[in-house]
PDB file of N, CA and C in Angstrom:
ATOM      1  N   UNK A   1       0.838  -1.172   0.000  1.00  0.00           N
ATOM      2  CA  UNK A   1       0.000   0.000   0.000  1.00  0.00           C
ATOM      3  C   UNK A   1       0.890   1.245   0.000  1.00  0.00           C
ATOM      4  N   UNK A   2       0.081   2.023  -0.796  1.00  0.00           N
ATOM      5  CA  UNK A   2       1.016   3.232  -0.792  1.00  0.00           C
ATOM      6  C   UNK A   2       0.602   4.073   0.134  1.00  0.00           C
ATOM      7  N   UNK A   3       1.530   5.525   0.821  1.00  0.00           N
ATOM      8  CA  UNK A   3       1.216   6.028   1.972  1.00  0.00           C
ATOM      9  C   UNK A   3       1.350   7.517   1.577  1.00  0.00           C
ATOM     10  N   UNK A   4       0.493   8.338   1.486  1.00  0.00           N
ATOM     11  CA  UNK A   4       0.516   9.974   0.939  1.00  0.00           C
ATOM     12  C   UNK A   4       0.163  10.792   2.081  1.00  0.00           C
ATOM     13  N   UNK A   5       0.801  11.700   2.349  1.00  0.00           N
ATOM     14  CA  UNK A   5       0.850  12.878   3.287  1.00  0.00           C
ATOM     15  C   UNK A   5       0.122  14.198   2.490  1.00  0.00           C
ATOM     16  N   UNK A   6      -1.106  14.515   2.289  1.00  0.00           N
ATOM     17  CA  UNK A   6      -1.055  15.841   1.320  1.00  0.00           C
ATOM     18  C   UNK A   6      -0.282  16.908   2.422  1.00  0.00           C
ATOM     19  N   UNK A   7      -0.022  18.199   1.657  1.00  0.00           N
ATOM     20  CA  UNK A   7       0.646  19.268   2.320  1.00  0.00           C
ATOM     21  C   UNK A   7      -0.454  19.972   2.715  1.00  0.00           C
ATOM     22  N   UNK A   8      -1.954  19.785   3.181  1.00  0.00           N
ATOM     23  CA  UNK A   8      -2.594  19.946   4.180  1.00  0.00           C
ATOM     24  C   UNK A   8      -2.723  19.471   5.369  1.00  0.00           C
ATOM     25  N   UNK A   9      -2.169  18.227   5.684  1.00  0.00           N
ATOM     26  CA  UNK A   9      -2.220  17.527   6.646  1.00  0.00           C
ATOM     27  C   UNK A   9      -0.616  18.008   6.992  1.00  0.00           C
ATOM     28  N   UNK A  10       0.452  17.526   6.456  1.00  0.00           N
ATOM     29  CA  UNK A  10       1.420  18.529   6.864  1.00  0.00           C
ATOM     30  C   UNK A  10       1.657  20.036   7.423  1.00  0.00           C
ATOM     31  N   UNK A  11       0.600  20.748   6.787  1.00  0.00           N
ATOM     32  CA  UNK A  11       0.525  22.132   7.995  1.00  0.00           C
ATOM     33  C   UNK A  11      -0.482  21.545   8.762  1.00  0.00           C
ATOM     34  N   UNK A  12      -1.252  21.448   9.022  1.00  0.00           N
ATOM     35  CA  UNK A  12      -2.554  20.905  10.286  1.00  0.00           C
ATOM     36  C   UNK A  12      -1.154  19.990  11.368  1.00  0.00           C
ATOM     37  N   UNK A  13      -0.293  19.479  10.788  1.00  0.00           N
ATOM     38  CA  UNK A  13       0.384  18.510  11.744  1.00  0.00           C
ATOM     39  C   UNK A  13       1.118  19.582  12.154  1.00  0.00           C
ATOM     40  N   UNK A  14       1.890  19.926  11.880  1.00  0.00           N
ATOM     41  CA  UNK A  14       3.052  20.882  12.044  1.00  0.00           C
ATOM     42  C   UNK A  14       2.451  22.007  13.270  1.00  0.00           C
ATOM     43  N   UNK A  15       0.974  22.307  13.007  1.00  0.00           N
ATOM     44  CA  UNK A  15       0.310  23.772  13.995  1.00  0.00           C
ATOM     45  C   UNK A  15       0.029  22.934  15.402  1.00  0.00           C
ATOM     46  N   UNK A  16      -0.288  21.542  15.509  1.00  0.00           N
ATOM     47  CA  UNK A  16      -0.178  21.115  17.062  1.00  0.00           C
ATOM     48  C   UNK A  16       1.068  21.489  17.511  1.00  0.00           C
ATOM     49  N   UNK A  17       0.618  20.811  18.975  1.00  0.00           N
ATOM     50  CA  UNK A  17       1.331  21.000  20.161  1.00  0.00           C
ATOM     51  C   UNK A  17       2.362  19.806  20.053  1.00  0.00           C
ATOM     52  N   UNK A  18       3.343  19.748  20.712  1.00  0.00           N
ATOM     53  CA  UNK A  18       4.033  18.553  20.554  1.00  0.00           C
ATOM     54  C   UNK A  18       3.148  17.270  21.014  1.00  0.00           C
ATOM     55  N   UNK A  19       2.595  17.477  22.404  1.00  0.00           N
ATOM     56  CA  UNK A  19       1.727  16.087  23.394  1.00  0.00           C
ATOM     57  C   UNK A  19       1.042  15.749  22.082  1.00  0.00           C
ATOM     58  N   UNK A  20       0.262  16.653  21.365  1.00  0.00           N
ATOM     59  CA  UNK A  20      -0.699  16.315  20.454  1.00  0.00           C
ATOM     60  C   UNK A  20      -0.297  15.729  19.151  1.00  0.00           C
ATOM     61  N   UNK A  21       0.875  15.722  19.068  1.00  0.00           N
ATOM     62  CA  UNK A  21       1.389  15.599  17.858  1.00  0.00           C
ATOM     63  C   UNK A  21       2.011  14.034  18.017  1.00  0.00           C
ATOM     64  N   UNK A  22       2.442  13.726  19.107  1.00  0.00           N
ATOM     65  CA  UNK A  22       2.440  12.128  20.102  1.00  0.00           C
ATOM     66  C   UNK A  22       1.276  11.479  19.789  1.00  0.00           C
ATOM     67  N   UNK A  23       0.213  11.808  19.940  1.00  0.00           N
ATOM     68  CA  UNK A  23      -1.270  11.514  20.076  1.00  0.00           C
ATOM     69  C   UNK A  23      -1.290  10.935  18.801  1.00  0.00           C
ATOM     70  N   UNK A  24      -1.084  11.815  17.879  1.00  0.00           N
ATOM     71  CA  UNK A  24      -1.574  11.771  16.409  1.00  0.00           C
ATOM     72  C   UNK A  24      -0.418  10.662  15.936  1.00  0.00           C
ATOM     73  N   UNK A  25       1.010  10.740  15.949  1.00  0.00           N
ATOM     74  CA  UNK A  25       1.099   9.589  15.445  1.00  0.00           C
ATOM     75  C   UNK A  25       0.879   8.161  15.824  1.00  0.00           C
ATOM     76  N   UNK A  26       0.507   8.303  17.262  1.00  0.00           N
ATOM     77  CA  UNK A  26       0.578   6.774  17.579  1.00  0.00           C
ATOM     78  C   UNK A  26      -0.743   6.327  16.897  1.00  0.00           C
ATOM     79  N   UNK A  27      -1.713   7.512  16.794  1.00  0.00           N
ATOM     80  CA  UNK A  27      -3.087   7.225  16.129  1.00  0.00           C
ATOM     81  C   UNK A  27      -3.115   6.385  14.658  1.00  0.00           C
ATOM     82  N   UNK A  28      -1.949   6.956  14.321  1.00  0.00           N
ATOM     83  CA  UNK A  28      -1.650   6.616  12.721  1.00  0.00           C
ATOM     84  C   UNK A  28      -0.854   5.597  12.611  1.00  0.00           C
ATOM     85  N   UNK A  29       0.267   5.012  13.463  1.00  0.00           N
ATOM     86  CA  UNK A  29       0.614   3.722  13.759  1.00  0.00           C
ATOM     87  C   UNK A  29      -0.412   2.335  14.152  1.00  0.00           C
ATOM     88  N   UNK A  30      -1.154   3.149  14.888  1.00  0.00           N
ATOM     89  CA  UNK A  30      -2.605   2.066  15.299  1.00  0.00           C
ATOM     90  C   UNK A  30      -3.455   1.694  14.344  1.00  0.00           C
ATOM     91  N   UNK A  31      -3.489   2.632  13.066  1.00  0.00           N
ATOM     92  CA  UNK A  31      -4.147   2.689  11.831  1.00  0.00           C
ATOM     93  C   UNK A  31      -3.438   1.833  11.206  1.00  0.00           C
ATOM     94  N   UNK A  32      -2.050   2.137  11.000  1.00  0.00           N
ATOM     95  CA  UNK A  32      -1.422   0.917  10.273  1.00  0.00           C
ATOM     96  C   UNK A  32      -1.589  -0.738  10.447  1.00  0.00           C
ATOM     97  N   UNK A  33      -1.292  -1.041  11.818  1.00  0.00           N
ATOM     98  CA  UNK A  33      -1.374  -2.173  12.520  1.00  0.00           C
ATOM     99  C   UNK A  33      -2.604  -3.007  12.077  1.00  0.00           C
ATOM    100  N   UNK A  34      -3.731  -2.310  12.508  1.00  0.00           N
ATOM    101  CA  UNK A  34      -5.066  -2.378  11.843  1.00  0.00           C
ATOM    102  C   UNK A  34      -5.830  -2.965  10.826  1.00  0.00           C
ATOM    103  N   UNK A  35      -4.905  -2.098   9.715  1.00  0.00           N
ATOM    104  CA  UNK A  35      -4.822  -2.388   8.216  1.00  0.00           C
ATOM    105  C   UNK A  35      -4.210  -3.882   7.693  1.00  0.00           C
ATOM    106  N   UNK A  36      -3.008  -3.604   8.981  1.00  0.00           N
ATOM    107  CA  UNK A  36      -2.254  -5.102   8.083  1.00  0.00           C
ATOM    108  C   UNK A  36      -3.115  -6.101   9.150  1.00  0.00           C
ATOM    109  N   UNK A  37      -3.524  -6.191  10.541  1.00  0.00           N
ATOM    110  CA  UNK A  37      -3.807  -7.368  10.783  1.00  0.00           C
ATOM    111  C   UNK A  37      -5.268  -7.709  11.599  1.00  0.00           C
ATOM    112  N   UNK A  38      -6.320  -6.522  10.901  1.00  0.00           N
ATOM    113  CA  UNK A  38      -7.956  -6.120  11.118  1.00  0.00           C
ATOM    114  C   UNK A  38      -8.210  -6.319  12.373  1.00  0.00           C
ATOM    115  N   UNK A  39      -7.022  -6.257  13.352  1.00  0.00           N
ATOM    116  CA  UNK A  39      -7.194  -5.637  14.489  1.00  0.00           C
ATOM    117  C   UNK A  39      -7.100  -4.478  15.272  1.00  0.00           C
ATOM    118  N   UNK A  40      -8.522  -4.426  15.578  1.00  0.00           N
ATOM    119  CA  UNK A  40      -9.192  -3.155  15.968  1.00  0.00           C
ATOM    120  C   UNK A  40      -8.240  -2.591  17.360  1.00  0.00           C
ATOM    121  N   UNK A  41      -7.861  -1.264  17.100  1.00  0.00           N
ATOM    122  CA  UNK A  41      -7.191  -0.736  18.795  1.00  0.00           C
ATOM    123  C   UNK A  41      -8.065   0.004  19.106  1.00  0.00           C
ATOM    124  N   UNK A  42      -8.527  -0.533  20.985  1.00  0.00           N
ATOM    125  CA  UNK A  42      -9.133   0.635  21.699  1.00  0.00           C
ATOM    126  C   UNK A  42      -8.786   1.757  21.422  1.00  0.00           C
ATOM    127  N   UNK A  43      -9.695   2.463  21.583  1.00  0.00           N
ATOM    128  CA  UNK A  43      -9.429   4.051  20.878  1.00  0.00           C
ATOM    129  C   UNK A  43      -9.318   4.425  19.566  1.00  0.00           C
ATOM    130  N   UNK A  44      -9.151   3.484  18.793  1.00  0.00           N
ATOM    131  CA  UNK A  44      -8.750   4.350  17.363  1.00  0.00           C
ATOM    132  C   UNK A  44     -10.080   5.001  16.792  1.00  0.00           C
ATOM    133  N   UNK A  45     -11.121   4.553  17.210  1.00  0.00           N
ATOM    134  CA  UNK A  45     -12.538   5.606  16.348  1.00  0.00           C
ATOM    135  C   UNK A  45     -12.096   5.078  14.783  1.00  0.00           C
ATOM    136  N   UNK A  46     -12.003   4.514  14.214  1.00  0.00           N
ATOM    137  CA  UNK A  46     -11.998   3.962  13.058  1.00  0.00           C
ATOM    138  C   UNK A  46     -13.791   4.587  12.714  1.00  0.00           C
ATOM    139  N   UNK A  47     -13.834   5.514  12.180  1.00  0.00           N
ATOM    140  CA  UNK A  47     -15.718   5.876  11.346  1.00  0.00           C
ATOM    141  C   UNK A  47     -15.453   6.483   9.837  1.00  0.00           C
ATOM    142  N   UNK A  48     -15.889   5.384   9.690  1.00  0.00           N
ATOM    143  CA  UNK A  48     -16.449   6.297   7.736  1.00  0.00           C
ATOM    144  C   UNK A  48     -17.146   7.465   7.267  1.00  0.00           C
ATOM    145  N   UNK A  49     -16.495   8.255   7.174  1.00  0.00           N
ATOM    146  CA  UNK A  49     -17.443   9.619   7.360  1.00  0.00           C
ATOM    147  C   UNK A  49     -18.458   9.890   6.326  1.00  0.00           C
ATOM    148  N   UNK A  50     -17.772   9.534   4.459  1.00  0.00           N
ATOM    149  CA  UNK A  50     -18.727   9.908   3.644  1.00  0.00           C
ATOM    150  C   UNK A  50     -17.494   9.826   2.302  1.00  0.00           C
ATOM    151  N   UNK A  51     -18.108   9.027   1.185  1.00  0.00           N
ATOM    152  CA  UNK A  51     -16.799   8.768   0.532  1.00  0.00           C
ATOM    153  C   UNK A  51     -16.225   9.980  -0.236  1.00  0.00           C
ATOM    154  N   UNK A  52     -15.346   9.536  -0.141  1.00  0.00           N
ATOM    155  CA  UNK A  52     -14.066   8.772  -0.001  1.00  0.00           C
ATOM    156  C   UNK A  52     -13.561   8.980   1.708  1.00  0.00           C
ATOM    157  N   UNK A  53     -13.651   9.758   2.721  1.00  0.00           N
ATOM    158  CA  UNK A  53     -13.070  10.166   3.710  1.00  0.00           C
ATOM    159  C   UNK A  53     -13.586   8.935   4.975  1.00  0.00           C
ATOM    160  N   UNK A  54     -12.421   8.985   5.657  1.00  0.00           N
ATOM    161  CA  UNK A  54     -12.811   7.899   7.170  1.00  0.00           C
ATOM    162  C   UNK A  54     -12.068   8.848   7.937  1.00  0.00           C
ATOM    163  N   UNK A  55     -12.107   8.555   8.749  1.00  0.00           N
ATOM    164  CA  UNK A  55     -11.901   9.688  10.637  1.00  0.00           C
ATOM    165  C   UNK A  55     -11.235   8.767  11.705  1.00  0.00           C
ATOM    166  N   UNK A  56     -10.046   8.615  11.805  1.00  0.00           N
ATOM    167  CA  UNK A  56      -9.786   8.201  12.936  1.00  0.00           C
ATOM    168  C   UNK A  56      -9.304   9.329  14.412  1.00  0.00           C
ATOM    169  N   UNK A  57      -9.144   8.709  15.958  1.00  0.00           N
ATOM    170  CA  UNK A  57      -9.218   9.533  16.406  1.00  0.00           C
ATOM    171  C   UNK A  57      -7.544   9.399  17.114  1.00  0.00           C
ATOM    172  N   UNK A  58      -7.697  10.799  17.546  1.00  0.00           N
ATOM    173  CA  UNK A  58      -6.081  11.011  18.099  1.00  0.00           C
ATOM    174  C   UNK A  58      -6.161  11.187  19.987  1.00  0.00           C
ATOM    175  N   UNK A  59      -7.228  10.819  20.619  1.00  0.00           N
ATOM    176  CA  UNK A  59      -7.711  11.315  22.046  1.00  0.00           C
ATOM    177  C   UNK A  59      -8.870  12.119  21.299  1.00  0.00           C
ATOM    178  N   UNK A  60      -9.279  12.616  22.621  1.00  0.00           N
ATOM    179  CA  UNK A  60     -10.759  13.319  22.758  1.00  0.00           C
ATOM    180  C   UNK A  60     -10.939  14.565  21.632  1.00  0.00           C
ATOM    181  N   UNK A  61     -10.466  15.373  21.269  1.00  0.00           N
ATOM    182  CA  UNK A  61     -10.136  16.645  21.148  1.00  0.00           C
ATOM    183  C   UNK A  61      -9.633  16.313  19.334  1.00  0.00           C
ATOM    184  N   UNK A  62      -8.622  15.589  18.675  1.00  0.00           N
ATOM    185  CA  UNK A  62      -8.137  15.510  17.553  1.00  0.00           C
ATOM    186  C   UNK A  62      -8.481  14.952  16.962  1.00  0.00           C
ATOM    187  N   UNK A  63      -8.914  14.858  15.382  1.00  0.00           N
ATOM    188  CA  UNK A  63      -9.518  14.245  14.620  1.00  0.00           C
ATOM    189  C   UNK A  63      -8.164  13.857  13.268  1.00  0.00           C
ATOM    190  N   UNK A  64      -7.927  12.785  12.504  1.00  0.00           N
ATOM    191  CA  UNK A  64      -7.478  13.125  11.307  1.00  0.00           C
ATOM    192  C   UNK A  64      -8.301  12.351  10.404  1.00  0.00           C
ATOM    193  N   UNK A  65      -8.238  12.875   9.392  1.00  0.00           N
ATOM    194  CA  UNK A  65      -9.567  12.355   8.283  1.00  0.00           C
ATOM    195  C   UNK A  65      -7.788  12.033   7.156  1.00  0.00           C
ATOM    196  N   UNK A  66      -8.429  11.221   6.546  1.00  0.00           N
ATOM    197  CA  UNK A  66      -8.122  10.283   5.603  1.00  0.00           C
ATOM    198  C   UNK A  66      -8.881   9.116   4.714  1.00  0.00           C
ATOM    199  N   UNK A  67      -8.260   8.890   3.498  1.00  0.00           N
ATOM    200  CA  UNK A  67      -9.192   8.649   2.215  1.00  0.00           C
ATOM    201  C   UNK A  67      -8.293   7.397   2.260  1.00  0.00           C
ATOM    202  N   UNK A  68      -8.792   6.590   2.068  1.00  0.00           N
ATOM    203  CA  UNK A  68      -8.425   4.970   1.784  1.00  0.00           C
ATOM    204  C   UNK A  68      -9.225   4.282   0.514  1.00  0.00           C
ATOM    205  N   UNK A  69      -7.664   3.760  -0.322  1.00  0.00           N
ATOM    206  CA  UNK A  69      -7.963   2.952  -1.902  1.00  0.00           C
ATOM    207  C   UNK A  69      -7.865   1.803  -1.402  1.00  0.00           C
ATOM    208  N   UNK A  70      -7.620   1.139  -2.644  1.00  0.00           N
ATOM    209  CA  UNK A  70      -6.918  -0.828  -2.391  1.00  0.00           C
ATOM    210  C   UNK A  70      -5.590  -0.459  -2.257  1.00  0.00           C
ATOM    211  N   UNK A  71      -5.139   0.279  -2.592  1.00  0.00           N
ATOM    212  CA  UNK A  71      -3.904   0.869  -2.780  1.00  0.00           C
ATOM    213  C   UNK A  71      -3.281   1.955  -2.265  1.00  0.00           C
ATOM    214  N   UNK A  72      -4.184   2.926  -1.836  1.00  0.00           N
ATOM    215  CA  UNK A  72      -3.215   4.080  -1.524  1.00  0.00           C
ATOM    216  C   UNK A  72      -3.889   4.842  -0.140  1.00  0.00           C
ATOM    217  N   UNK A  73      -3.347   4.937   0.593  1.00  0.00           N
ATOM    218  CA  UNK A  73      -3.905   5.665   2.406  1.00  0.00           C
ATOM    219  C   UNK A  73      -3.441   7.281   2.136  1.00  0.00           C
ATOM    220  N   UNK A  74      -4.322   7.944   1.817  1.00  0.00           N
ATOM    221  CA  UNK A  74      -3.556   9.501   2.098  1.00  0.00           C
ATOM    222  C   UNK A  74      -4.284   9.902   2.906  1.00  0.00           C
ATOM    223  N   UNK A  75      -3.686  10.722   4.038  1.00  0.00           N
ATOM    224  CA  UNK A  75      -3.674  11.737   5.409  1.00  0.00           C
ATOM    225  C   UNK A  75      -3.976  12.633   4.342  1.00  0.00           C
ATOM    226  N   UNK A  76      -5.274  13.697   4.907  1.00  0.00           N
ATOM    227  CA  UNK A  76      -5.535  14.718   4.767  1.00  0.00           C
ATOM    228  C   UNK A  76      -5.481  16.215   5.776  1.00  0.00           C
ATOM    229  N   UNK A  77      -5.910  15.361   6.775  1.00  0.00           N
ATOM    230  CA  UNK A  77      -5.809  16.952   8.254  1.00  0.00           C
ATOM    231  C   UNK A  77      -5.664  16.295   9.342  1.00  0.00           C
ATOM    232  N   UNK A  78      -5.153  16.721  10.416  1.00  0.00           N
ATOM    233  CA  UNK A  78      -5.363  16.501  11.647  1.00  0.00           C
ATOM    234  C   UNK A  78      -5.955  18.286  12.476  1.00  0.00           C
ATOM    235  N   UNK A  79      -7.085  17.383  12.736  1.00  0.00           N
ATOM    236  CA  UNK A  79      -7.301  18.587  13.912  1.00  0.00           C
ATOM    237  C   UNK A  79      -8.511  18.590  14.566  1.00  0.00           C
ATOM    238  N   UNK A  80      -9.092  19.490  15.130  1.00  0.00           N
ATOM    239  CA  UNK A  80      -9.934  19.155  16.023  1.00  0.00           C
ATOM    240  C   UNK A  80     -11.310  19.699  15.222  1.00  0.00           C
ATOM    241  N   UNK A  81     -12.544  19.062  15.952  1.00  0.00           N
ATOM    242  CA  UNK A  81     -13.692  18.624  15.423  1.00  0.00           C
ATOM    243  C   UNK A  81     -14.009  20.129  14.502  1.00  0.00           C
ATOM    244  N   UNK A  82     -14.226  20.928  14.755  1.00  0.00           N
ATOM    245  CA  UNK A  82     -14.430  22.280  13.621  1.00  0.00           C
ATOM    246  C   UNK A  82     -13.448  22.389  12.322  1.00  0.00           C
ATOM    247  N   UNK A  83     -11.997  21.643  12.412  1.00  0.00           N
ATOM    248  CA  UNK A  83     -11.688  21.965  11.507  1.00  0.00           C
ATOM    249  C   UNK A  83     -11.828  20.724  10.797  1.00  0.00           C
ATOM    250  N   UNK A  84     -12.259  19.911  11.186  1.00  0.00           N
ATOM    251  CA  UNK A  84     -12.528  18.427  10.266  1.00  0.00           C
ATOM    252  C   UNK A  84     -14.235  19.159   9.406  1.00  0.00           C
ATOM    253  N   UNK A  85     -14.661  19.800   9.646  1.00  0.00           N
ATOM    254  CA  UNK A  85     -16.329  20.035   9.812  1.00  0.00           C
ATOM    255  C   UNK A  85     -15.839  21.281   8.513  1.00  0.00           C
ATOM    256  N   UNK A  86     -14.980  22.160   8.711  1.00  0.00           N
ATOM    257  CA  UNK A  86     -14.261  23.351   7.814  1.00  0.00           C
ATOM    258  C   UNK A  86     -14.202  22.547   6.195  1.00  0.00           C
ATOM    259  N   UNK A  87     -13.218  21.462   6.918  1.00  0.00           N
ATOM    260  CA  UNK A  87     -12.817  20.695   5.055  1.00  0.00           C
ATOM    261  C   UNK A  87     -13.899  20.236   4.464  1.00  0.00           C
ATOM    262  N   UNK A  88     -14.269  19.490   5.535  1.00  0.00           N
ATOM    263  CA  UNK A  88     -15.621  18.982   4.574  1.00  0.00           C
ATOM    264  C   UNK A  88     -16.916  19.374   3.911  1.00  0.00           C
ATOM    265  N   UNK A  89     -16.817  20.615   4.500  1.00  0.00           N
ATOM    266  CA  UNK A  89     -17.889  21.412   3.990  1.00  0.00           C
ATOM    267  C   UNK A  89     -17.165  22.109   2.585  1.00  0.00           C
ATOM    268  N   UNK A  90     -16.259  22.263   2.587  1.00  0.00           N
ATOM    269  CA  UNK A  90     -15.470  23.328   1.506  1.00  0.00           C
ATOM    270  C   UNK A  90     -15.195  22.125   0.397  1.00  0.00           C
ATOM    271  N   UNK A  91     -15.302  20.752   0.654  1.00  0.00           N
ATOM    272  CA  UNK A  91     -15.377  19.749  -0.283  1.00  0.00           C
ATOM    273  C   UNK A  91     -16.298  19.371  -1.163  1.00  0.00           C
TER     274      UNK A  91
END
């Protein structure tokens, strides 16, 4: 599988806090794990939001939305519930 970072999710990552930025990758490591062995981690919020986009969660407060192929996982944003609500409306 291929793995894409757009350079929206790269600034959305970059504007957290460091703790939060901990949060978010282990979120996205847990996503991986997941993928390869359809085991579910407490906490990850794995929800399909509306296609192409799914939502996993980073703790209470952080959201990152991402689009999943057969083939290709791209990160779109990390951030918290208004700005997940921002993209998708402007989509």
């Amino acid at each position: 599988m291929i793995v894409r970072y757009l350079s929206s999710f790269d600034r959305s990552f970059a504007s957290l806090e460091p703790s939060l930025k901990e949060r978010v990758t282990q979120a996205i490591d847990a996503l991986f794990r997941y993928l390869e062995t359809s085991e579910k981690t407490a906490g990850l919020g794995l929800k399909k939001l509306r296609h192409p986009y799914w939502e996993i969660r980073a703790g209470l407060k952080i959201r990152i939305i991402f689009s999943l192929d057969k083939k290709l996982l791209t990160f779109i944003l990390a951030g918290d519930h208004s700005a997940i609500k921002r993209y998708l409306r402007q989509d």
